[in-house]
N, C-alpha and C. Protein backbone atom coordinates (compact mmCIF):
# COMPACT_ATOMS: atom_id res chain seq x y z
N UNK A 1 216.32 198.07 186.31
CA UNK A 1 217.72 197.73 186.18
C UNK A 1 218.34 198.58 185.08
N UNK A 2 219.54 198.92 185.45
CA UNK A 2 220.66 199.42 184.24
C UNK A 2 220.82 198.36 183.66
N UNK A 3 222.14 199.07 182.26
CA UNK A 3 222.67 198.70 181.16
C UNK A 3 223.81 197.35 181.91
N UNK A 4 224.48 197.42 183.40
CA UNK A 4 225.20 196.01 183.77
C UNK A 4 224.50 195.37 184.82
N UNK A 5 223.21 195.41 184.77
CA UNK A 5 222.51 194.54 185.62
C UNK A 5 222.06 194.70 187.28
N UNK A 6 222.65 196.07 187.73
CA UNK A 6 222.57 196.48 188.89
C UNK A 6 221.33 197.53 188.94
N UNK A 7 220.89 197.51 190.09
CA UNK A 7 219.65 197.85 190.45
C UNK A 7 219.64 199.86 190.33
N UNK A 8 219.12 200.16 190.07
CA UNK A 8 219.49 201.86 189.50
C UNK A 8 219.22 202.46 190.87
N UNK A 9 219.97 203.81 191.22
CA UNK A 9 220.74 204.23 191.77
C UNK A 9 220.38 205.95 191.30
N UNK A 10 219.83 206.13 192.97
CA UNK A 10 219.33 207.74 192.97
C UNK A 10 220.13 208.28 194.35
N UNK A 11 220.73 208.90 194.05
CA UNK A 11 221.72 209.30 195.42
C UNK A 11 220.75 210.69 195.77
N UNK A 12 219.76 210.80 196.04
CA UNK A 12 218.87 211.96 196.75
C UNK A 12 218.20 210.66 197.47
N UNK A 13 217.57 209.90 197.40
CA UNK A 13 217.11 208.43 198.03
C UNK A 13 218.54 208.39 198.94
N UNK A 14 219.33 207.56 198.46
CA UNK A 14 220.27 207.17 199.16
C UNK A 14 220.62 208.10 200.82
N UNK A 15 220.96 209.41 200.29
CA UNK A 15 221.29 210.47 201.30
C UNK A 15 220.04 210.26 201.82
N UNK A 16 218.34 210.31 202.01
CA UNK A 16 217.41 210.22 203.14
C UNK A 16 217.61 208.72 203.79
N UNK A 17 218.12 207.95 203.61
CA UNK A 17 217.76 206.83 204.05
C UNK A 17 218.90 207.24 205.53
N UNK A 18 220.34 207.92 205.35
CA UNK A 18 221.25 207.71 206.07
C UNK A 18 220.82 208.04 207.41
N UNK A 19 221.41 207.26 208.33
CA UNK A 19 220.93 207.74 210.01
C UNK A 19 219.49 207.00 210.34
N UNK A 20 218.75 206.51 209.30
CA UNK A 20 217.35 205.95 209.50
C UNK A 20 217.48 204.50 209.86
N UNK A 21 216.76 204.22 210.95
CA UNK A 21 216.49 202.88 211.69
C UNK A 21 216.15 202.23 210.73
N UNK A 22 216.81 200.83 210.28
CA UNK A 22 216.42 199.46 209.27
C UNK A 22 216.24 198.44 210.00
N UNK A 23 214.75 197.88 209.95
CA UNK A 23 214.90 196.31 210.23
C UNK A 23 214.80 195.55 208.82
N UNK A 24 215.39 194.91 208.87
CA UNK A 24 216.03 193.83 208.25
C UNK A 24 215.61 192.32 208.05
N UNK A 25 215.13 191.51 207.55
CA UNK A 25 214.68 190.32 207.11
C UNK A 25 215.43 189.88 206.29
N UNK A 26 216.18 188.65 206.64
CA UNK A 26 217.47 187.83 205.67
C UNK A 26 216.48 186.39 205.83
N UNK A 27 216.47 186.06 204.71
CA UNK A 27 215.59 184.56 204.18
C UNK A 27 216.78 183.95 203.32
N UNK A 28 217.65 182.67 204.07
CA UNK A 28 218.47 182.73 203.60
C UNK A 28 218.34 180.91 202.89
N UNK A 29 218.54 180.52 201.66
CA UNK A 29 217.79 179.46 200.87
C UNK A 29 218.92 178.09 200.53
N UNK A 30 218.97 177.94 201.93
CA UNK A 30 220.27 177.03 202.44
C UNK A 30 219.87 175.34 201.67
N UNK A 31 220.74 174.63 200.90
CA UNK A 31 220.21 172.89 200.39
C UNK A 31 219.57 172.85 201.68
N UNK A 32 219.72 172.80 202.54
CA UNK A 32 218.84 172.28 203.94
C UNK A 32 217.55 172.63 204.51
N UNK A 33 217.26 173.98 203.19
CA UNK A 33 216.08 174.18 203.88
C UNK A 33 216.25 175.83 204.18
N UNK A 34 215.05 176.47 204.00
CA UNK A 34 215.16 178.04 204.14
C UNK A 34 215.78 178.12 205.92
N UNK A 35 216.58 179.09 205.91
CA UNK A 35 216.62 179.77 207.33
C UNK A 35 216.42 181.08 207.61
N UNK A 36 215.92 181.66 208.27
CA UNK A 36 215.37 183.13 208.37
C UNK A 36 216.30 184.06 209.38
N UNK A 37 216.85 185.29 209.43
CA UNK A 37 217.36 186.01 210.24
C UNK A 37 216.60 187.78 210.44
N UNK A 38 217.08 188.17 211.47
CA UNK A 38 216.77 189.51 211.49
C UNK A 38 217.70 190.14 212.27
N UNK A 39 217.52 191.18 211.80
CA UNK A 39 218.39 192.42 212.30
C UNK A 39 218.24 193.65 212.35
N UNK A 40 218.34 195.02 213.17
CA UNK A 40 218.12 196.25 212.91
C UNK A 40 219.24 197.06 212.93
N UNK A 41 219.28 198.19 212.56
CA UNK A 41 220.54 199.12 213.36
C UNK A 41 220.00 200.14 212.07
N UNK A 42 221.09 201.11 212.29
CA UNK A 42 221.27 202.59 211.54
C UNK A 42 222.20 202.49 210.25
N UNK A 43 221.26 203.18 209.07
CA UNK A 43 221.87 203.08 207.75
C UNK A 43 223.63 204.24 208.26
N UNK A 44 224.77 203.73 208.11
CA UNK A 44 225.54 204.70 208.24
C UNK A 44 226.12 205.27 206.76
N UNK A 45 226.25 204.07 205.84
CA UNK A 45 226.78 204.73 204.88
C UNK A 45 225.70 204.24 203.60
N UNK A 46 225.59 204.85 202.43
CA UNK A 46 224.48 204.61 201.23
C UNK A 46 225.60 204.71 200.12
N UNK A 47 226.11 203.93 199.18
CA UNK A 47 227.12 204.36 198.12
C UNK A 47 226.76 203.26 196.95
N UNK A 48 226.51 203.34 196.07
CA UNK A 48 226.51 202.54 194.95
C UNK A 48 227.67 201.32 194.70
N UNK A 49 229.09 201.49 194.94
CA UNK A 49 229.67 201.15 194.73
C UNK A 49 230.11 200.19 196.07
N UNK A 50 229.68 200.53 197.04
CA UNK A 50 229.97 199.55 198.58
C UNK A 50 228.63 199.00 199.10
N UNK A 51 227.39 199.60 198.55
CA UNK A 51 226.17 198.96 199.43
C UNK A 51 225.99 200.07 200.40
N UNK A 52 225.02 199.47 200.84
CA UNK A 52 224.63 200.22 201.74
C UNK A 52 225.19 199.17 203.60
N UNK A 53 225.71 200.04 204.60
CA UNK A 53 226.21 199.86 205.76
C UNK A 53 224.99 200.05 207.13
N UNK A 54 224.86 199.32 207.37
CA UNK A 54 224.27 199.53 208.83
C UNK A 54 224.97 199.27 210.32
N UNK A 55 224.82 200.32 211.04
CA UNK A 55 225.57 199.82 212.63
C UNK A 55 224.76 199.05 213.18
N UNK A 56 224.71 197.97 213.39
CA UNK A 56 223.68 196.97 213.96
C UNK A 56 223.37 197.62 215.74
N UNK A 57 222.23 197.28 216.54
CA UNK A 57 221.72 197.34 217.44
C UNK A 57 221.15 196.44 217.98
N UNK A 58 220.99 196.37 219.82
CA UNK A 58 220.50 195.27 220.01
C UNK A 58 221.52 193.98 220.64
N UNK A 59 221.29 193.07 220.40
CA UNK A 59 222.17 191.73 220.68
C UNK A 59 223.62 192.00 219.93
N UNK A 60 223.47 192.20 218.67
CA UNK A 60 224.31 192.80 217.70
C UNK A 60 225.02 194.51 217.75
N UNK A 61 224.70 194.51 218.87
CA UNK A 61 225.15 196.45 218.37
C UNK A 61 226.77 196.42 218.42
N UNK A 62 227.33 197.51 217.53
CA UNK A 62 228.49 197.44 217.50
C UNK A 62 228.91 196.90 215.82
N UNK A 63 228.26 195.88 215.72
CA UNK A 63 228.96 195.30 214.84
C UNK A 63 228.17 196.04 213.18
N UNK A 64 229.08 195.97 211.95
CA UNK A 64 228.78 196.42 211.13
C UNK A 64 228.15 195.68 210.19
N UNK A 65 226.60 195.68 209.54
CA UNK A 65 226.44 194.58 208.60
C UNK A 65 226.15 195.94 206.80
N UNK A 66 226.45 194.44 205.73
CA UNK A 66 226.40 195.27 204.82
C UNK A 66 225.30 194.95 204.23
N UNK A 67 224.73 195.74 203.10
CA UNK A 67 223.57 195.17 202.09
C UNK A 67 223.98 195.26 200.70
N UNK A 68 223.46 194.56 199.97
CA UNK A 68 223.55 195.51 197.94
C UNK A 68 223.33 196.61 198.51
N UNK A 69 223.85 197.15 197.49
CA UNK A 69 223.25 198.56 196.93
C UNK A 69 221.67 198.62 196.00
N UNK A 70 220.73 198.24 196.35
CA UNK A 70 219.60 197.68 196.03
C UNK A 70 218.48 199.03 197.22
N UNK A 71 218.36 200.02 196.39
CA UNK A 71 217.35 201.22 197.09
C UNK A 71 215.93 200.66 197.42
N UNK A 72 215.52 199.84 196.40
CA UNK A 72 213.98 199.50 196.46
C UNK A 72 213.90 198.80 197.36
N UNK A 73 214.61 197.76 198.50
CA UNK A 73 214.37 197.17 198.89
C UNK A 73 213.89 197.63 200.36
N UNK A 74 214.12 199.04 200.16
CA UNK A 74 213.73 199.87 201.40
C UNK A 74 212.30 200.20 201.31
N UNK A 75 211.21 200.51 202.18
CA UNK A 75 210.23 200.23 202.31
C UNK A 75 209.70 200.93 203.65
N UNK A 76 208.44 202.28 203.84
CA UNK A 76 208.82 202.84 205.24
C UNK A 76 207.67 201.45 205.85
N UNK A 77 208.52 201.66 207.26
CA UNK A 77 207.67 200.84 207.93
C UNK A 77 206.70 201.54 208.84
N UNK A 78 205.41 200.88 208.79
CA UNK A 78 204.77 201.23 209.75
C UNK A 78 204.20 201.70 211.36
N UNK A 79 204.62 202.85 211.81
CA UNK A 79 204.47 202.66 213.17
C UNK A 79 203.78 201.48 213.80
N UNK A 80 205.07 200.85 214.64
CA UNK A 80 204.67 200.23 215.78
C UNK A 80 205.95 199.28 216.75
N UNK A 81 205.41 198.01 216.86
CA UNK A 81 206.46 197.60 217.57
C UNK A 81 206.74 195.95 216.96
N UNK A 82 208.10 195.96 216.72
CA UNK A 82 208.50 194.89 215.65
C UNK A 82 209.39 194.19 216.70
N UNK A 83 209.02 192.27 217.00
CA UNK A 83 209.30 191.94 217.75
C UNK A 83 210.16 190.65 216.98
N UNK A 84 211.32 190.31 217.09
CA UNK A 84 212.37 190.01 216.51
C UNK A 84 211.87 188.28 217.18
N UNK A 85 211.73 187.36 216.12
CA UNK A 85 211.79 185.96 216.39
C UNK A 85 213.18 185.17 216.65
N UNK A 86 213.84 185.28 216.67
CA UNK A 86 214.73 184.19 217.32
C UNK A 86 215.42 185.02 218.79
N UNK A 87 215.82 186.29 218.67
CA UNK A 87 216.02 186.77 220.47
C UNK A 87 214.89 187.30 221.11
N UNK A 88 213.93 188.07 220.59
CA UNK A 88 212.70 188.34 221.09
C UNK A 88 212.64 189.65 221.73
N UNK A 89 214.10 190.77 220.97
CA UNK A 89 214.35 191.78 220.97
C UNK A 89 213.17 192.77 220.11
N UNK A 90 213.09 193.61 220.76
CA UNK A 90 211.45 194.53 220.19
C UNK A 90 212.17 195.51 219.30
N UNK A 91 211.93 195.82 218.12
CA UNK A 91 212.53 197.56 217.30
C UNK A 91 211.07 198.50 217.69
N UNK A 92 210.86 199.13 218.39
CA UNK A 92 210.19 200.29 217.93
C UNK A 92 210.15 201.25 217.05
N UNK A 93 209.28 201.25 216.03
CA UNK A 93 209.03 202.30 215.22
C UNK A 93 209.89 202.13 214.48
N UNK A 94 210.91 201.59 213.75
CA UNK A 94 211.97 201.67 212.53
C UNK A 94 211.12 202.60 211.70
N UNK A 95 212.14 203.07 210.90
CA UNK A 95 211.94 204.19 209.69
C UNK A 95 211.72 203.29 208.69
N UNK A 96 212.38 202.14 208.37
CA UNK A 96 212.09 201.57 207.02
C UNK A 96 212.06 199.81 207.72
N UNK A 97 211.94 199.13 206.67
CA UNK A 97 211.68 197.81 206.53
C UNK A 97 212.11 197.34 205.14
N UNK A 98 213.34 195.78 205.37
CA UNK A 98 213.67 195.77 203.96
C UNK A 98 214.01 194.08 204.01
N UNK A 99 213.30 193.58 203.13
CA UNK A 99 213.80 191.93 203.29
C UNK A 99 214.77 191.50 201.65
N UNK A 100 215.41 190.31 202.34
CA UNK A 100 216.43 189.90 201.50
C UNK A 100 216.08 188.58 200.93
N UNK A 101 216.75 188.09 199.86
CA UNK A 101 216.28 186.41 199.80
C UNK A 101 218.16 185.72 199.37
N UNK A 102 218.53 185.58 199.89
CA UNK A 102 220.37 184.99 199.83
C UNK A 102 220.05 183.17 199.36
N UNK A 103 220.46 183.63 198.14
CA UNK A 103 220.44 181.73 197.69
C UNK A 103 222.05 181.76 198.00
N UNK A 104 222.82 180.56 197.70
CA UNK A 104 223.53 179.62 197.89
C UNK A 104 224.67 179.78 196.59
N UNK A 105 225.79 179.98 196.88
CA UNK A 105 226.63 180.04 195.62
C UNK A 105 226.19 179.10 194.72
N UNK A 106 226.37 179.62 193.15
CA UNK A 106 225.94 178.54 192.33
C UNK A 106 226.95 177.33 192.05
């Protein structure tokens, strides 16, 4: 971490990630009880100041989701075939792999 608490920020990282397939893991830490999501699509934009953008794919394609601006959370993924639990949509081969943990306004 930097000097205001945000996760540090290498724009040579940033620029490889762009155009690269992300699946996505949202663990989201609802009073009711964890709920889990997933998602894939293409990093389109990487900026410190907006997060990082993905074009979603899939059930979702079309639509735009955002992330922090949080680099580490990227991770390459392993060749193979990643089979999505709640539609049962397959990613082949993604370039990276990156999970989230979303608590609950305080």
């Amino acid at each position: 971490m930097i000097g205001d608490d945000r996760p540090a920020w290498d724009d040579a990282q940033a620029r490889a990630i762009l155009g690269k397939r992300v699946l996505v893991g949202l663990t989201h830490n609802d009073p009711a009880g964890p709920r889990q999501q997933q998602l894939f699509g293409v990093v389109t934009s990487a900026d410190r100041g907006s997060g990082i953008a993905l074009l979603l794919e899939g059930e979702r394609a079309g639509e735009t989701y955002r992330l922090p601006p949080d680099l580490g959370a990227f991770h390459p993924a392993p060749p193979g075939e990643y089979r999505l639990r709640a539609t049962g949509e397959i990613v082949v081969d993604p370039d990276y792999l990156s999970t989230w943990s979303i608590d609950p306004p305080a």
